[in-house]
C-alpha atoms as a PDB file:
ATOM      1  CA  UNK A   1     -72.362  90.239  38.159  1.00  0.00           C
ATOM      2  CA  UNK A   2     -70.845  87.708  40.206  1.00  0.00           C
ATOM      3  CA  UNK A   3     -68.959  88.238  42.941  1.00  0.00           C
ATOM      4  CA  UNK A   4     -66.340  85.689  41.262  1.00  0.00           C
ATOM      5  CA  UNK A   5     -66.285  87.856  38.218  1.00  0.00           C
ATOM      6  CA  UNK A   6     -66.166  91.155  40.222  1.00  0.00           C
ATOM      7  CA  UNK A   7     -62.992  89.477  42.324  1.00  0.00           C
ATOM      8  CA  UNK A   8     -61.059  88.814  38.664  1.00  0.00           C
ATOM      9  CA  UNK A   9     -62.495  92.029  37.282  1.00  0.00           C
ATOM     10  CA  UNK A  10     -60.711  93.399  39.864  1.00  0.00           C
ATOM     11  CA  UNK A  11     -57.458  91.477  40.117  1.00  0.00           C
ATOM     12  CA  UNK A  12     -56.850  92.558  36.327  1.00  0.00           C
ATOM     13  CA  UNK A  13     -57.429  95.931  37.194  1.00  0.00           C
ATOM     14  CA  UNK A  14     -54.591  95.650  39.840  1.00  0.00           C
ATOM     15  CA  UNK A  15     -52.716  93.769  37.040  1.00  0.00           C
ATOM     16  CA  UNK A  16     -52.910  96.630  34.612  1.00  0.00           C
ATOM     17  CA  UNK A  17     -52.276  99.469  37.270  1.00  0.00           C
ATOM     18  CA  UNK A  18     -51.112  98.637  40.685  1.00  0.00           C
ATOM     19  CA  UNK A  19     -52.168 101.421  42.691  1.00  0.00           C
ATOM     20  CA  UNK A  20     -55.836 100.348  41.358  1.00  0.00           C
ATOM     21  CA  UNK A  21     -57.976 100.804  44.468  1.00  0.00           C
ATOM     22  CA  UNK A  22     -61.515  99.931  43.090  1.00  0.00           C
ATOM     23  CA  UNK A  23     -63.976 101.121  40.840  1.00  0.00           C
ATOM     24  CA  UNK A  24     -64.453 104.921  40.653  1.00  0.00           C
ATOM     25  CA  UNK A  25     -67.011 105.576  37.820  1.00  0.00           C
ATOM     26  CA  UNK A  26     -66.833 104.405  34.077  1.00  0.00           C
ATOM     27  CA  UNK A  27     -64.071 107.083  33.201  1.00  0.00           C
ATOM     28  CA  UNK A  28     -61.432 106.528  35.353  1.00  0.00           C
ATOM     29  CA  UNK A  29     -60.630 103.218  34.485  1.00  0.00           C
ATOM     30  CA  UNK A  30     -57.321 102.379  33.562  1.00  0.00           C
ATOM     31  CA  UNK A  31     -57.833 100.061  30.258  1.00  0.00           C
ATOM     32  CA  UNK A  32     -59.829 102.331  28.512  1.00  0.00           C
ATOM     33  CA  UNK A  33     -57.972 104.510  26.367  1.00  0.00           C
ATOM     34  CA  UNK A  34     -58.094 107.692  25.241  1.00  0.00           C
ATOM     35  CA  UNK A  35     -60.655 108.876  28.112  1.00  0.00           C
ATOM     36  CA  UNK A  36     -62.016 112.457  27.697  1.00  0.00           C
ATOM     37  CA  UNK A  37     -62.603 114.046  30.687  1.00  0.00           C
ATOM     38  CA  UNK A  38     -66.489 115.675  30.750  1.00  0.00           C
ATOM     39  CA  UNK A  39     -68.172 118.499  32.045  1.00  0.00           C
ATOM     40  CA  UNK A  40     -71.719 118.778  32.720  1.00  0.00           C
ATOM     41  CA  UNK A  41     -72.990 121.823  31.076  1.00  0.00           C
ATOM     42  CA  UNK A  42     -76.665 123.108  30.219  1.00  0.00           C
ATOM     43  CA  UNK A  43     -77.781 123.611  26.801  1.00  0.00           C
ATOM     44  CA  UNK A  44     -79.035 127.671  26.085  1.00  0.00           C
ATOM     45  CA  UNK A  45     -81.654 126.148  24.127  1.00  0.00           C
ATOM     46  CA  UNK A  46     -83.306 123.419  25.528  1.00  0.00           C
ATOM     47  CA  UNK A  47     -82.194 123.420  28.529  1.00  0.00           C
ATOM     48  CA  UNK A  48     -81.160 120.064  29.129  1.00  0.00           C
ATOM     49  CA  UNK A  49     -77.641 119.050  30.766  1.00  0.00           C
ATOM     50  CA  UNK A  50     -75.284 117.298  28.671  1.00  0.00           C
ATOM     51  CA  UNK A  51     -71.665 115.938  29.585  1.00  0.00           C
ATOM     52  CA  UNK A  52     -69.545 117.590  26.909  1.00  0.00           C
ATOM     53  CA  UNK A  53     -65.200 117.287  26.587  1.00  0.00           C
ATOM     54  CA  UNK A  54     -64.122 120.012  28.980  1.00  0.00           C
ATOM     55  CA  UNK A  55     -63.017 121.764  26.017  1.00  0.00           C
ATOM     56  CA  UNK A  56     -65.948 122.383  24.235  1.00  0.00           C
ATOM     57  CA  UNK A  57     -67.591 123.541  27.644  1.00  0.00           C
ATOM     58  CA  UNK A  58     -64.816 125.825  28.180  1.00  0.00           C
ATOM     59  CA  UNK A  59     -64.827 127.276  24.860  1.00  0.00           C
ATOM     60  CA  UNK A  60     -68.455 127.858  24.235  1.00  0.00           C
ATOM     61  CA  UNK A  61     -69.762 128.436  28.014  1.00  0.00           C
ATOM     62  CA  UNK A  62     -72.798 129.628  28.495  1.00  0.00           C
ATOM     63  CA  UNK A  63     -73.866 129.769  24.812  1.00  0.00           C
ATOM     64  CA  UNK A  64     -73.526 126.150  24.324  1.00  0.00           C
ATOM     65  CA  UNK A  65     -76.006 124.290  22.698  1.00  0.00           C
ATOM     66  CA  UNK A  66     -76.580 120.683  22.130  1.00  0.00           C
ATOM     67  CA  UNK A  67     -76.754 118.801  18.825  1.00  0.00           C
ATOM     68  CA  UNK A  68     -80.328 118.473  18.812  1.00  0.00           C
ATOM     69  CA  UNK A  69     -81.085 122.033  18.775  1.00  0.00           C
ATOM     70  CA  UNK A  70     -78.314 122.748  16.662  1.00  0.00           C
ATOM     71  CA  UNK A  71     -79.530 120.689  14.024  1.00  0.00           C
END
């Protein structure tokens, strides 16, 4: 990107929410609704690490595993 499209990306962020102060990761922005937050948790299977609603992670803890070895 630009640095004339990061300025207006910017200035609309500060439009939208005026205590913007700059880009903190993907899920914190303001015009995205209905943002999930995510946990990282490992899968008992596999043993990958996925980024799952905190919910889910919360709920099923150390016995979660991911849709691949689900299926």
């Amino acid at each position: 990107m630009s640095r004339r499209r990061d300025q207006q990306r910017h200035e609309a962020m500060r439009r939208l929410d005026p205590d913007y102060k700059g880009f903190r990761g993907h899920g914190s922005e303001p015009s995205r609704p209905g943002n999930v937050p995510l946990e990282q948790v490992t899968c008992s299977i596999c043993g990958r690490k996925r980024n799952v609603p905190r919910g889910v992670a919360l709920e099923q803890g150390e016995s979660y595993a991911c849709s691949r070895c689900s299926e």
